[in-house]
C-alpha atoms as a PDB file:
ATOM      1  CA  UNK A   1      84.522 186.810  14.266  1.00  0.00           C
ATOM      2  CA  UNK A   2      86.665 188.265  17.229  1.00  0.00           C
ATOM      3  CA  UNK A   3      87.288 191.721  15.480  1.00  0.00           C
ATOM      4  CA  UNK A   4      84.234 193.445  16.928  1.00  0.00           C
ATOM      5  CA  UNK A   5      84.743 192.276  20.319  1.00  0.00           C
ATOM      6  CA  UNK A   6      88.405 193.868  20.072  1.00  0.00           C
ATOM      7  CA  UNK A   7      87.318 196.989  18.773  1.00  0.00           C
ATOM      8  CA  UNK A   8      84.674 197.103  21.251  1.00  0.00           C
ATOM      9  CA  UNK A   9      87.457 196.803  23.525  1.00  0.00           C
ATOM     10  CA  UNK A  10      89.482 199.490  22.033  1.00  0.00           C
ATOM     11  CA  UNK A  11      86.798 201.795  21.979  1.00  0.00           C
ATOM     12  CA  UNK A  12      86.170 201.238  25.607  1.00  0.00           C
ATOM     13  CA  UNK A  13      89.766 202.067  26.007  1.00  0.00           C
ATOM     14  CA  UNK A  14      90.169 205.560  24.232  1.00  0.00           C
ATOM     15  CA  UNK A  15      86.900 206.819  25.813  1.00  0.00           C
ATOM     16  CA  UNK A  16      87.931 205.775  29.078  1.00  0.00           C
ATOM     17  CA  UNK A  17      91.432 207.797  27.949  1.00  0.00           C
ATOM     18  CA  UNK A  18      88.993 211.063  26.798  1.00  0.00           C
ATOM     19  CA  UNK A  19      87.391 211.084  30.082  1.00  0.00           C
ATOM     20  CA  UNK A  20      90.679 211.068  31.967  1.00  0.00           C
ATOM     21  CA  UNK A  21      91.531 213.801  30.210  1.00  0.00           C
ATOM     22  CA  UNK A  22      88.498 216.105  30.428  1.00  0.00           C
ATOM     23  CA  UNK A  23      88.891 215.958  34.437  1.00  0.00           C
ATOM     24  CA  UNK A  24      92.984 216.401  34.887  1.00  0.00           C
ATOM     25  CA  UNK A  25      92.622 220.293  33.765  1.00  0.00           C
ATOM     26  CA  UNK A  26      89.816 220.279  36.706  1.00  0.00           C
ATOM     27  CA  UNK A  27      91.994 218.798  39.095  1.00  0.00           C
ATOM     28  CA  UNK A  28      95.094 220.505  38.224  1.00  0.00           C
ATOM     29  CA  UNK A  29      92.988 224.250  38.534  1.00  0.00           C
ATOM     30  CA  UNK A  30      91.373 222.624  41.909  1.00  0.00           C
ATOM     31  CA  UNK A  31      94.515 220.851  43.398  1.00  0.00           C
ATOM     32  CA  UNK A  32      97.165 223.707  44.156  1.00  0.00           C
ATOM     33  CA  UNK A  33      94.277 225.934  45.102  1.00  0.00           C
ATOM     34  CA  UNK A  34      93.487 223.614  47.708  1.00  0.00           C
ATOM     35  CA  UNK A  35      96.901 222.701  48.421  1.00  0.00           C
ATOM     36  CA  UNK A  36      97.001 226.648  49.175  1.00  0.00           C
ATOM     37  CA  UNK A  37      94.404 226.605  51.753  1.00  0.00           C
ATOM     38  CA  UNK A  38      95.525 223.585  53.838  1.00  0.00           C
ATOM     39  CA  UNK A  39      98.814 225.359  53.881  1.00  0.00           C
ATOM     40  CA  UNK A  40      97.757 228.653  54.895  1.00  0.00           C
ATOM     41  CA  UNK A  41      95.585 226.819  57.523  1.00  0.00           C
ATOM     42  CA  UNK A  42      98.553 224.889  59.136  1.00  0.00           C
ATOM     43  CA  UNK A  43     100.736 227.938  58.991  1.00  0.00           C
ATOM     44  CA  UNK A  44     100.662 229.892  61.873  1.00  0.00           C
ATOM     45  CA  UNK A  45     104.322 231.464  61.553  1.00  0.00           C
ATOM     46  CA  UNK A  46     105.901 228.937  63.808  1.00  0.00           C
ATOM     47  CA  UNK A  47     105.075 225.621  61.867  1.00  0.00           C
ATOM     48  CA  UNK A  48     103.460 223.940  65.229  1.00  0.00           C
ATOM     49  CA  UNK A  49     101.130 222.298  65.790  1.00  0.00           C
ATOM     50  CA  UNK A  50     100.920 221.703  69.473  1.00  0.00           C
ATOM     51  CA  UNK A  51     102.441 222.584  72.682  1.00  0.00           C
ATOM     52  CA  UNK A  52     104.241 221.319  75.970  1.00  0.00           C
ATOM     53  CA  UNK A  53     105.116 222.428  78.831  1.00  0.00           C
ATOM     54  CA  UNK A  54     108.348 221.337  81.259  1.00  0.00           C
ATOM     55  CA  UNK A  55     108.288 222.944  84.774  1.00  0.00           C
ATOM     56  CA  UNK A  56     111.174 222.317  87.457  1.00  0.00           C
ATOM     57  CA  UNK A  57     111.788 223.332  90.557  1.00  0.00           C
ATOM     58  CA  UNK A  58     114.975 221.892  91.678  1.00  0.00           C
ATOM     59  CA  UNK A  59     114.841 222.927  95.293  1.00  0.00           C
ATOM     60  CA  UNK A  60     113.369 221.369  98.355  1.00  0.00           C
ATOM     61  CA  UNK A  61     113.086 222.292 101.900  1.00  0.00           C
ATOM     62  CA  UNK A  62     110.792 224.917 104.000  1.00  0.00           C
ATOM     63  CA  UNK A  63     113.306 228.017 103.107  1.00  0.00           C
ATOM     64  CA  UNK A  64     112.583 227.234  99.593  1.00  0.00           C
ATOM     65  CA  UNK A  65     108.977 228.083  99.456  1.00  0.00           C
ATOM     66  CA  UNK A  66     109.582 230.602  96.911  1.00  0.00           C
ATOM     67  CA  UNK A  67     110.918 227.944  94.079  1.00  0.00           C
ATOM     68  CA  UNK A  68     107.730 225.780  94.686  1.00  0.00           C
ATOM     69  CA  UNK A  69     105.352 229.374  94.303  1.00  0.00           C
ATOM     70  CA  UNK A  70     107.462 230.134  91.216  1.00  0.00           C
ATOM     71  CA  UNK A  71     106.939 226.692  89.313  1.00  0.00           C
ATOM     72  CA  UNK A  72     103.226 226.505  90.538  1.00  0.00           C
ATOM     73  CA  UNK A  73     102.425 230.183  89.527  1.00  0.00           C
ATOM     74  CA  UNK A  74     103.916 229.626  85.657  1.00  0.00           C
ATOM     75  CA  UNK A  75     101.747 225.895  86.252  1.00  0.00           C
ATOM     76  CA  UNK A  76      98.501 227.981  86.465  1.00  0.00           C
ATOM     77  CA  UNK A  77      99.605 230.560  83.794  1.00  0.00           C
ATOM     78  CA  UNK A  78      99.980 227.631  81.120  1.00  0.00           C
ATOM     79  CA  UNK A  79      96.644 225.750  81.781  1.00  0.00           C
ATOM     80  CA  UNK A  80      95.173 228.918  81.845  1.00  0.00           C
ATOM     81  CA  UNK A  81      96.001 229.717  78.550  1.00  0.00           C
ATOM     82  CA  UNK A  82      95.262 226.425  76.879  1.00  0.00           C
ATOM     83  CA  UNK A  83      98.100 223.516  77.932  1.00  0.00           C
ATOM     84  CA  UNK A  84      96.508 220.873  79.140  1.00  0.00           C
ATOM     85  CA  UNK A  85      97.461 218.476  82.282  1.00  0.00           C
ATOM     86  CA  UNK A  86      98.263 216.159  79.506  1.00  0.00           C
ATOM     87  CA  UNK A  87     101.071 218.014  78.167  1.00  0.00           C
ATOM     88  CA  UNK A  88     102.894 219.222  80.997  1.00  0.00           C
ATOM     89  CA  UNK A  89     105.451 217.925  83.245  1.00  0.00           C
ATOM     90  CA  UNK A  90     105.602 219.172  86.447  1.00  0.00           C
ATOM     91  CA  UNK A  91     108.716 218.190  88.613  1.00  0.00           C
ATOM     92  CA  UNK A  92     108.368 219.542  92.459  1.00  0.00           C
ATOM     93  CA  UNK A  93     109.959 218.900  95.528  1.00  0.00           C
ATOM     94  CA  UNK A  94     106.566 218.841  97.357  1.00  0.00           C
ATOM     95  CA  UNK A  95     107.442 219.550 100.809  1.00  0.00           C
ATOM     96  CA  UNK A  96     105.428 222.498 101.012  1.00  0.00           C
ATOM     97  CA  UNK A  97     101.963 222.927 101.242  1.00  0.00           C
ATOM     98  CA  UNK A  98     102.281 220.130 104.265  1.00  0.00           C
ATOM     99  CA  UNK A  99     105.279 221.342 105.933  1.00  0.00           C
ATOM    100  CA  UNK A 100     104.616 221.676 109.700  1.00  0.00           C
ATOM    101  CA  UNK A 101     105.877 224.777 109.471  1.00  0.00           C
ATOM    102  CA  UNK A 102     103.141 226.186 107.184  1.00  0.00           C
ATOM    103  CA  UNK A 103     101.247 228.182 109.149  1.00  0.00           C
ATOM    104  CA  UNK A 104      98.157 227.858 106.261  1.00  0.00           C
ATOM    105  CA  UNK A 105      98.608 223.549 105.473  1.00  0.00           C
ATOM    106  CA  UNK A 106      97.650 221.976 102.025  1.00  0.00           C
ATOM    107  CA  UNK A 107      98.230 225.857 100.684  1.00  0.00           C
ATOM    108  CA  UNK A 108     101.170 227.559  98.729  1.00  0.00           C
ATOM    109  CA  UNK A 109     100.534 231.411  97.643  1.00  0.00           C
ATOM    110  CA  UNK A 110     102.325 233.655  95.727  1.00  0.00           C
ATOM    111  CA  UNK A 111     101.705 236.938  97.667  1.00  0.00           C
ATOM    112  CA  UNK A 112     101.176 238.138 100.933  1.00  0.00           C
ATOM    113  CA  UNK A 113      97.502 239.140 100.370  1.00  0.00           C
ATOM    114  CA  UNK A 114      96.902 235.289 100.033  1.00  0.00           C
ATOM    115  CA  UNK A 115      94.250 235.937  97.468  1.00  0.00           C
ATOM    116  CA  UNK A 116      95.125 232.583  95.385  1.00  0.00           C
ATOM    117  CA  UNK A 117      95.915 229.179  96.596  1.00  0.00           C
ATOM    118  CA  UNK A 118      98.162 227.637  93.736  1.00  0.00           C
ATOM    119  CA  UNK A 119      98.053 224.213  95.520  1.00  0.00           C
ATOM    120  CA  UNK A 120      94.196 224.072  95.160  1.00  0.00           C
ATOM    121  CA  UNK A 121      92.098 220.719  94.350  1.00  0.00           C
ATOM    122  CA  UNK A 122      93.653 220.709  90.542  1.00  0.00           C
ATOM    123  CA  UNK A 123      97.350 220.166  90.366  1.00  0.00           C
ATOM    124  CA  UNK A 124      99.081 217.258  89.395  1.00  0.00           C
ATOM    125  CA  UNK A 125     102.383 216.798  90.001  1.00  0.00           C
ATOM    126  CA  UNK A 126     104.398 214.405  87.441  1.00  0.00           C
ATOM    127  CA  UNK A 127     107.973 214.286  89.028  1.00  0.00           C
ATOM    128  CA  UNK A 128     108.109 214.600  92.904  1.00  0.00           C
ATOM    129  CA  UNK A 129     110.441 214.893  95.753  1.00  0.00           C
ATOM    130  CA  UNK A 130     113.500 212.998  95.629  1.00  0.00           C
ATOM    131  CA  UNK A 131     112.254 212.379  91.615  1.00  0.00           C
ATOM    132  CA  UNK A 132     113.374 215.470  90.705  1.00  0.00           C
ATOM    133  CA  UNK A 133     116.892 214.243  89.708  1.00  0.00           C
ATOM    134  CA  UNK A 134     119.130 215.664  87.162  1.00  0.00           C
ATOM    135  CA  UNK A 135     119.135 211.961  85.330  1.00  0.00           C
ATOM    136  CA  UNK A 136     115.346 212.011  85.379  1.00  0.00           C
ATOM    137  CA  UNK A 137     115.195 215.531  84.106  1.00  0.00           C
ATOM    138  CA  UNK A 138     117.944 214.668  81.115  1.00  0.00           C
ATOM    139  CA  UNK A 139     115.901 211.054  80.391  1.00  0.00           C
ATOM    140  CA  UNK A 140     112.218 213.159  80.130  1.00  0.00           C
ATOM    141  CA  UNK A 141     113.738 215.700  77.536  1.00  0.00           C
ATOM    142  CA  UNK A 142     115.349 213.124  75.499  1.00  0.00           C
ATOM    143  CA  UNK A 143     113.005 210.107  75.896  1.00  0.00           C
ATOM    144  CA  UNK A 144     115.375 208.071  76.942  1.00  0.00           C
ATOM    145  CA  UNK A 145     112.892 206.354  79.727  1.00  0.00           C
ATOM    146  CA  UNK A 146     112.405 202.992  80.447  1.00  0.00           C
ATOM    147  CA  UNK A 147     109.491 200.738  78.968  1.00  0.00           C
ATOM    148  CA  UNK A 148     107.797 200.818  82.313  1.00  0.00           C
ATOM    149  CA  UNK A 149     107.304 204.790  82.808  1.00  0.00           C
ATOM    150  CA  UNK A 150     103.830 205.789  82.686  1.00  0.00           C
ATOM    151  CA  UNK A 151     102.550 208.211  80.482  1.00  0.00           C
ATOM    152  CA  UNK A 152     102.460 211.403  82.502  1.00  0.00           C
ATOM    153  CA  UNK A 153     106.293 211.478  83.114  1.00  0.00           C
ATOM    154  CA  UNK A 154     106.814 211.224  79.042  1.00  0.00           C
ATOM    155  CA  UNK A 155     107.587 214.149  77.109  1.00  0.00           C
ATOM    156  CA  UNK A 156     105.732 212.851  74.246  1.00  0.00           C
ATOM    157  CA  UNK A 157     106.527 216.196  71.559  1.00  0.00           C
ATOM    158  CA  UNK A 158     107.664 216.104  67.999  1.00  0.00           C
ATOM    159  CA  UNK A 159     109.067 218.070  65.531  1.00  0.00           C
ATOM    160  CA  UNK A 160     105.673 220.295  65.571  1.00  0.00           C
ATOM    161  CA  UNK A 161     105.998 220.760  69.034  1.00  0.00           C
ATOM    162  CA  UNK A 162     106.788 224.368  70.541  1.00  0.00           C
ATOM    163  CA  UNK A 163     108.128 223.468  74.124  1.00  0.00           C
ATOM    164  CA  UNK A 164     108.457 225.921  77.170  1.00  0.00           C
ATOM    165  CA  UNK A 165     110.868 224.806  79.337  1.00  0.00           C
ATOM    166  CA  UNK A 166     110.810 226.556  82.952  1.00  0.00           C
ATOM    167  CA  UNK A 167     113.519 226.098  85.646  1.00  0.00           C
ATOM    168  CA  UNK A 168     113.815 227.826  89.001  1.00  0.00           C
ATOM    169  CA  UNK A 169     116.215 226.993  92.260  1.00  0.00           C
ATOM    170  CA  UNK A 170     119.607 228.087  93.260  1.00  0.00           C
ATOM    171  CA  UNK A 171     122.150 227.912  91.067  1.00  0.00           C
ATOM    172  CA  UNK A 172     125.884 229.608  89.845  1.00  0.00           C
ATOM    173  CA  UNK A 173     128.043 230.291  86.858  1.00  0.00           C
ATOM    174  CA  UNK A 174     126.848 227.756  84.119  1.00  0.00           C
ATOM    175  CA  UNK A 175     124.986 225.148  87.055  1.00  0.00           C
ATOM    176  CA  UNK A 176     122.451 224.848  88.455  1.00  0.00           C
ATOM    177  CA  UNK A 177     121.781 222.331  91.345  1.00  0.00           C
ATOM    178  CA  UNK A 178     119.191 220.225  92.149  1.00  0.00           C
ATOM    179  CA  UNK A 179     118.210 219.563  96.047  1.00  0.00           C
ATOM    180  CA  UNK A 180     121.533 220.413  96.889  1.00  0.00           C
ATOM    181  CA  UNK A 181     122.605 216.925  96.205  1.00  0.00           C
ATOM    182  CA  UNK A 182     123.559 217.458  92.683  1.00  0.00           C
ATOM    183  CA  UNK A 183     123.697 220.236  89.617  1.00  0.00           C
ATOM    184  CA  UNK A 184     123.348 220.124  86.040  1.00  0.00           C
ATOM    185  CA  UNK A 185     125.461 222.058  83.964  1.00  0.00           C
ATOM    186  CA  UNK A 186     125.316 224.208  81.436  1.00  0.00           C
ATOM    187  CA  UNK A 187     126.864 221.758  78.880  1.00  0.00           C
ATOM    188  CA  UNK A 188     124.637 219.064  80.603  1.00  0.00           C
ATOM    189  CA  UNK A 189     121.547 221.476  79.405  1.00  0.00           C
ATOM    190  CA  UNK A 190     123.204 221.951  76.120  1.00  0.00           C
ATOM    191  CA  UNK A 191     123.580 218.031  75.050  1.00  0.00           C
ATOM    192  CA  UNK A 192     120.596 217.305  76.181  1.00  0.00           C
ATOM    193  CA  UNK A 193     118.418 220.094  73.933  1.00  0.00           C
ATOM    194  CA  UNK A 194     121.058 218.856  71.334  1.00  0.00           C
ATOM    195  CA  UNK A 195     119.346 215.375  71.430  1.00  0.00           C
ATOM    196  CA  UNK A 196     116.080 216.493  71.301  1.00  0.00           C
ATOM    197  CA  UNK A 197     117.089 218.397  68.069  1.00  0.00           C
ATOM    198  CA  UNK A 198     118.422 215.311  66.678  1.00  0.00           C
ATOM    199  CA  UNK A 199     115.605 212.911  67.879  1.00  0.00           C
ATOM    200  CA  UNK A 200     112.918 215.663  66.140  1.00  0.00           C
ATOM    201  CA  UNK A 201     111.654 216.084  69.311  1.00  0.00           C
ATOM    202  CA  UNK A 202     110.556 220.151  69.285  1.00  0.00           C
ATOM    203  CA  UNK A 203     109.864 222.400  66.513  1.00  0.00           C
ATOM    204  CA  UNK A 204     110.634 225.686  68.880  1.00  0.00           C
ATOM    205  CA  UNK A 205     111.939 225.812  72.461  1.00  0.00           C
ATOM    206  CA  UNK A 206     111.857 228.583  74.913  1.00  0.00           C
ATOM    207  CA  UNK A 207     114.107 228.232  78.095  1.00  0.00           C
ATOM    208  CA  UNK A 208     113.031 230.423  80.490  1.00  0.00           C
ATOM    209  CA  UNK A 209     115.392 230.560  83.949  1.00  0.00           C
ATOM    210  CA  UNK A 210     114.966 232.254  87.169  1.00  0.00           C
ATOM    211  CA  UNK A 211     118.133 231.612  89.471  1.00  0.00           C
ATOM    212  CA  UNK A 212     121.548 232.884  90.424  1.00  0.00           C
ATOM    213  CA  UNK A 213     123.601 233.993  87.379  1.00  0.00           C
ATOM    214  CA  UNK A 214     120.655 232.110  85.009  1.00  0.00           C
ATOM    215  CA  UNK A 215     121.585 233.594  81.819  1.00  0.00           C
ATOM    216  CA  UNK A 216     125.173 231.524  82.139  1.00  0.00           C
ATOM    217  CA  UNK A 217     123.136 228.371  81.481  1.00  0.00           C
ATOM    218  CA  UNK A 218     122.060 229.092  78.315  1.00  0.00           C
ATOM    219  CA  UNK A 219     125.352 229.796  76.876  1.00  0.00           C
ATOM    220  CA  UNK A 220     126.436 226.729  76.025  1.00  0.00           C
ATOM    221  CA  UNK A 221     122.882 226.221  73.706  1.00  0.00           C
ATOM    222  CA  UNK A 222     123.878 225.779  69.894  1.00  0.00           C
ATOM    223  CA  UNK A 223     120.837 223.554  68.695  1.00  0.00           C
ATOM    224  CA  UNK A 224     118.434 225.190  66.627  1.00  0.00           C
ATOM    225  CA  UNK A 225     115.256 227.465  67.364  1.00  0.00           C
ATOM    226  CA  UNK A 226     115.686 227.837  70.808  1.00  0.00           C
ATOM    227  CA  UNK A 227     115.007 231.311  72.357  1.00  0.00           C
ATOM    228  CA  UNK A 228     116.308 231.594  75.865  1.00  0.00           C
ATOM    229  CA  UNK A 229     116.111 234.269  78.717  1.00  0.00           C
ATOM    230  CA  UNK A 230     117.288 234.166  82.391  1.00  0.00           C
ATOM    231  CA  UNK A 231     116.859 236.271  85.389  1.00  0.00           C
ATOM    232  CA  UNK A 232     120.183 237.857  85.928  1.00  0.00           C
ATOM    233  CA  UNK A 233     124.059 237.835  84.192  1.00  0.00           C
ATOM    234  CA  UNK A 234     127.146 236.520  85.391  1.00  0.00           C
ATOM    235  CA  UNK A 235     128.276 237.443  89.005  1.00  0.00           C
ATOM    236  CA  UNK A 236     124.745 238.904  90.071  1.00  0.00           C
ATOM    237  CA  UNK A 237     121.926 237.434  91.965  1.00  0.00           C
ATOM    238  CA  UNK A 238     118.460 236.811  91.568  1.00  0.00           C
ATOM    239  CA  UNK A 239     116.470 238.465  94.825  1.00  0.00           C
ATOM    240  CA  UNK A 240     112.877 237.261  95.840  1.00  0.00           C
ATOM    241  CA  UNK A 241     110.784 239.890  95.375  1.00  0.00           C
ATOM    242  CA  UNK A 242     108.830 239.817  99.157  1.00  0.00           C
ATOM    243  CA  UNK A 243     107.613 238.171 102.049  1.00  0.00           C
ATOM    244  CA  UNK A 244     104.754 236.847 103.774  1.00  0.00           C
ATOM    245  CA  UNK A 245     105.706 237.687 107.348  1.00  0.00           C
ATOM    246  CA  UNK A 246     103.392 235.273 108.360  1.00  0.00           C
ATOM    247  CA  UNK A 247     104.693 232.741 106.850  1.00  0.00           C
ATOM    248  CA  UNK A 248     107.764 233.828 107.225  1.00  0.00           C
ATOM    249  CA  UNK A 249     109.688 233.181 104.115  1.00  0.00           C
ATOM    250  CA  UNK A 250     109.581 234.893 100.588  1.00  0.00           C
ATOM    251  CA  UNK A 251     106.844 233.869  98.736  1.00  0.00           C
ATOM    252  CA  UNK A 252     108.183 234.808  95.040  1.00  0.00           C
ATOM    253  CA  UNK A 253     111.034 235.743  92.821  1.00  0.00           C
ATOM    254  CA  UNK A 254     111.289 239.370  91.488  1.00  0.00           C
ATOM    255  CA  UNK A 255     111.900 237.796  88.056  1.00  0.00           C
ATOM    256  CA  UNK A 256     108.844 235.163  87.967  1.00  0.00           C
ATOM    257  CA  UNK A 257     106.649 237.675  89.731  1.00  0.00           C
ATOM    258  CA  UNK A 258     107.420 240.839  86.691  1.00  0.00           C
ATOM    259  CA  UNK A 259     106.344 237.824  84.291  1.00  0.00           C
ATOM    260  CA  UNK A 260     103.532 236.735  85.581  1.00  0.00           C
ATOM    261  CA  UNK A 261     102.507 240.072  86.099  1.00  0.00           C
ATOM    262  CA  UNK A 262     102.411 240.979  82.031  1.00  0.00           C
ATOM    263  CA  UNK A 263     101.188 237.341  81.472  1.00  0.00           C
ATOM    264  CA  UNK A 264      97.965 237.353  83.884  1.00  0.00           C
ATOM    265  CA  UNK A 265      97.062 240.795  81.165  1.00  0.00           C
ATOM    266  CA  UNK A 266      96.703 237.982  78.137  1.00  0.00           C
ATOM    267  CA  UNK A 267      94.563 235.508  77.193  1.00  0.00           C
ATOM    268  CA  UNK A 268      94.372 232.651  74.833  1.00  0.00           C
ATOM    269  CA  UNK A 269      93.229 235.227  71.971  1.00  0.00           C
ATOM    270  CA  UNK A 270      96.118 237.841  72.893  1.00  0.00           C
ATOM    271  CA  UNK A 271      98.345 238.884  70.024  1.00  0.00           C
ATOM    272  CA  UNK A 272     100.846 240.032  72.202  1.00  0.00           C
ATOM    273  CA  UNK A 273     104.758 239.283  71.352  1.00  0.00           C
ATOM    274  CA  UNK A 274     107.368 237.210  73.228  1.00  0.00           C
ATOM    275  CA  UNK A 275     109.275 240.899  71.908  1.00  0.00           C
ATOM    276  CA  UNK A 276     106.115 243.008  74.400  1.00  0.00           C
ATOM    277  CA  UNK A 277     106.973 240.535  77.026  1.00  0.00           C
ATOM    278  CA  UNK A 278     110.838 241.056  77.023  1.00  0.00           C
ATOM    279  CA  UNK A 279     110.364 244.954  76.746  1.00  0.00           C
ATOM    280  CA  UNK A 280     108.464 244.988  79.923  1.00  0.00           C
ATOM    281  CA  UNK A 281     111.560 244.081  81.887  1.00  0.00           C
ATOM    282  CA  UNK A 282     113.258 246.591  84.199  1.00  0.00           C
ATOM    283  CA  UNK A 283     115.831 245.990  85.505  1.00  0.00           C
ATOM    284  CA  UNK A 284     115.577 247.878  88.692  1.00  0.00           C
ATOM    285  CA  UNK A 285     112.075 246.033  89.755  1.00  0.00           C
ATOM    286  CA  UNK A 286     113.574 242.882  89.150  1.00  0.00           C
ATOM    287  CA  UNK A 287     117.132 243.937  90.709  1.00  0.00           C
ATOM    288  CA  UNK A 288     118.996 241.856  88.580  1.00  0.00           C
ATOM    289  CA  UNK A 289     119.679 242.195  84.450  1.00  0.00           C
ATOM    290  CA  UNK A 290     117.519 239.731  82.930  1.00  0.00           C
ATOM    291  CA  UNK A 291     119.258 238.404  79.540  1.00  0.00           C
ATOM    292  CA  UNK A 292     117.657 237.232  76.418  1.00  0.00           C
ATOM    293  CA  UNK A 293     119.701 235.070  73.799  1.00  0.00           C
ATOM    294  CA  UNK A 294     117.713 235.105  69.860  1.00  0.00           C
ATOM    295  CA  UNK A 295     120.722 234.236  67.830  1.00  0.00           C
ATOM    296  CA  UNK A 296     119.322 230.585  67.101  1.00  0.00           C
ATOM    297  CA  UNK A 297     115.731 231.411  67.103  1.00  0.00           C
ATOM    298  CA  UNK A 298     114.426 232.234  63.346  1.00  0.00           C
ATOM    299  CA  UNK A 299     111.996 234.121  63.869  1.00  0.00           C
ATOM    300  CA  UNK A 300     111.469 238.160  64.826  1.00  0.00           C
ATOM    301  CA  UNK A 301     110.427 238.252  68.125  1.00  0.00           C
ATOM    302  CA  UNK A 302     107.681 240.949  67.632  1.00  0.00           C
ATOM    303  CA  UNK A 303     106.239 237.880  65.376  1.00  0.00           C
ATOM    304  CA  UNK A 304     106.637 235.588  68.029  1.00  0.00           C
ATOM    305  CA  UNK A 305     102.864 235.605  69.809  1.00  0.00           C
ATOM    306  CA  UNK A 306     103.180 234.781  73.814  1.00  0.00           C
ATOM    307  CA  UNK A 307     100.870 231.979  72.906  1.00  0.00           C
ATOM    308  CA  UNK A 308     103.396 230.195  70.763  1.00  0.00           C
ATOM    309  CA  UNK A 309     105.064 229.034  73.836  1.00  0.00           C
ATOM    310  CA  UNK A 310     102.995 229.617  77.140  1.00  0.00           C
ATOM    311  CA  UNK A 311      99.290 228.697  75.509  1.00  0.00           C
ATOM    312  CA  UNK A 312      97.905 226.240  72.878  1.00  0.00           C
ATOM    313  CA  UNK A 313      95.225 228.060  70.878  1.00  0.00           C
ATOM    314  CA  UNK A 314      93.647 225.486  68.566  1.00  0.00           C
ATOM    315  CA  UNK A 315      92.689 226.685  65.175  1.00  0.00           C
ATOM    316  CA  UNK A 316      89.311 225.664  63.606  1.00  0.00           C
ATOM    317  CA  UNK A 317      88.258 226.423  60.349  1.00  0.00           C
ATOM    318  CA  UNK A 318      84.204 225.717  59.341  1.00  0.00           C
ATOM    319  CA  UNK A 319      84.648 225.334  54.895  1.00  0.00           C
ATOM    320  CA  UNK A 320      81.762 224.979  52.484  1.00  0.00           C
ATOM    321  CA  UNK A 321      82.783 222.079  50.814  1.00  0.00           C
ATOM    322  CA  UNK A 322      84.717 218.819  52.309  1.00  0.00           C
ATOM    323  CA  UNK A 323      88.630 218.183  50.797  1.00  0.00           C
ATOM    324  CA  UNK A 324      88.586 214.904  49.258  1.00  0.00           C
ATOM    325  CA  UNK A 325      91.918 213.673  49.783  1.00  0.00           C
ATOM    326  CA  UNK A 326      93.021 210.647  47.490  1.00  0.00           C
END
C-alpha cells in the first residue's frame, strides 16, 4: 500500500534533479560573464577603491607662513578634485591667519596678488598647534589611537585605499622636525608605512615632500607600492619661491608652487599621469633637484592617472538588467 507514495516520492526527486540540471548550463554561460563585468567595473588599474588624504605641516611660528600656504594650497587642490573633508587629515600649526602680525587677519594666501584666501569659511583642521606631534603623526598612520579619539583624527583606509601623504617644514639629511621641538626620521617614516603595510591599511601610497634635503626621507621606504618624490637631494635646499612684501614673509615654496601650478590645469575627469606631472619639473624654476623614487611602486607611471592619488573620481555604471547575487 506504501509503494505509490514512495514512487511518488522518487519521481518528485529525479524531476526536481532534471530541472537542476536544465538551469546549471544557464548559469555556468551567465556566471563568468558576469563575473567579467563586475571585474572590469572594479578595475581601474590601481585596484582602489577610495582615497585619503594626510597633510602636515610641521612648522609653527609667523616666519613660517609659507609651510601653512603650502599644506592649505595642496588642502584645496584635493577637495577640489573629489576628497572629501571626511577623508582627510589636516595637521597645522594654526598660528597664522590670526597672528598679530598679519597685516590681512583670519587670511593665509599663496601669492602676492592675494587673489585666493585658502583660510576661507571651509577648512577644517583635524590636528592643530601643539597636536602636530611626531607620536600623533606615527599613531594616525598606523591606527594605533586611543578608544577615545574622535573620528576626524582617524585614518580610517584599507587595503583599497590609495593614500597621498603630504609633508612640508624644515628639515635635513633623513629628518625632518616638527615645531622645532622634535624630528622624525627617516627610519621613523619607514616603520611606520611598514605597519600600515602590515595592518592592510593602503593599497597605494604617494609621499610627496617639500623641505630641506626631502628626497633623504624617503630612502629608508622598503614597504610595498609606495611612490615617493621630494623637493631637493642631499646637501641642497629647498627655496620659497616669493614674497608678499606686504606681508612680509614668503608666501610659498618653489616646489609646492610648480605643482600646484600643473595640478590647478586638471580636473576630476583629467587623464593626465603622475609620469606628465613629474616631467613638468625643472629644475632651475624650482632651484633645487626634485627626486622621484618608483622602484616599489608596480605600476608605469604614465598609467598612473593624477587622480589615483590627489582626487577620488567615483565610477557609476547604469546596466539593463540587476546582478542577482546568491
Amino acid at each position: 500500500m506504501r509503494l505509490p507514495s514512495l514512487l511518488r516520492r522518487l519521481f518528485l526527486f529525479l524531476f526536481s534533479l532534471a530541472f537542476l540540471a536544465f538551469l546549471t548550463p544557464a548559469a555556468n554561460a551567465d556566471g563568468p560573464k558576469d563575473a567579467e563585468v563586475v571585474q572590469e567595473f572594479f578595475s581601474n588599474g590601481s585596484g582602489h577603491t577610495n582615497n585619503w588624504a594626510v597633510l602636515v605641516c610641521t612648522s609653527r611660528f609667523w616666519f613660517n607662513y609659507r609651510h601653512i600656504a603650502n599644506t592649505l594650497s595642496m588642502y584645496r587642490t584635493v577637495k577640489r578634485l573629489g576628497i572629501p573633508d571626511s577623508n582627510i587629515i589636516l595637521m597645522l600649526g594654526d598660528d597664522v591667519a590670526c597672528n598679530p602680525r598679519n597685516k590681512f587677519p583670519a587670511t593665509v594666501f599663496n601669492n602676492a596678488a592675494r587673489l585666493l584666501d585658502l583660510y576661507g569659511e571651509n577648512v577644517e583642521v583635524d590636528y592643530r598647534g601643539y597636536e602636530v606631534t611626531v607620536e600623533n603623526f606615527i599613531r594616525m598612520l598606523t591606527g594605533r589611537v586611543s578608544a577615545d579619539t574622535p573620528r576626524s583624527k582617524r585614518l580610517l583606509s584599507d587595503d583599497r585605499s590609495n593614500i597621498l601623504v603630504y609633508m612640508t617644514g624644515h628639515g635635513g639629511n633623513e629628518f625632518l622636525k616638527f615645531q622645532d621641538a622634535e624630528e622624525i626620521s627617516a627610519f621613523d617614516l619607514a616603520d611606520a608605512f611598514r605597519q600600515m603595510w602590515e595592518k592592510r591599511r593602503y593599497n597605494e601610497m604617494l609621499f610627496m615632500i617639500d623641505t630641506c634635503q626631502a628626497n633623504t626621507m624617503y630612502s629608508k621606504i622598503m614597504s610595498p607600492n609606495i611612490l615617493a618624490t621630494g623637493s631637493s637631494e642631499l646637501g641642497e635646499s629647498s627655496y620659497s619661491h616669493h614674497p608678499d612684501w606686504d606681508i612680509g614673509v614668503a608666501v610659498i615654496d618653489s616646489y609646492t608652487y610648480y605643482n600646484l601650478e600643473f595640478l590647478e590645469n586638471i580636473d576630476m575627469s583629467s587623464t593626465k599621469t603622475l609620469k606628465d606631472l613629474f616631467d613638468s619639473y625643472d629644475a632651475e624654476k624650482i632651484k633645487s633637484t626634485p627626486g622621484i623614487r618608483s622602484d616599489l611602486f608596480r605600476r608605469p607611471l604614465d598609467q598612473v592617472r593624477v587622480t589615483d592619488f590627489f582626487g577620488s573620481v567615483q565610477r557609476v555604471e547604469l546596466t539593463p538588467t540587476r546582478f542577482i547575487t546568491t
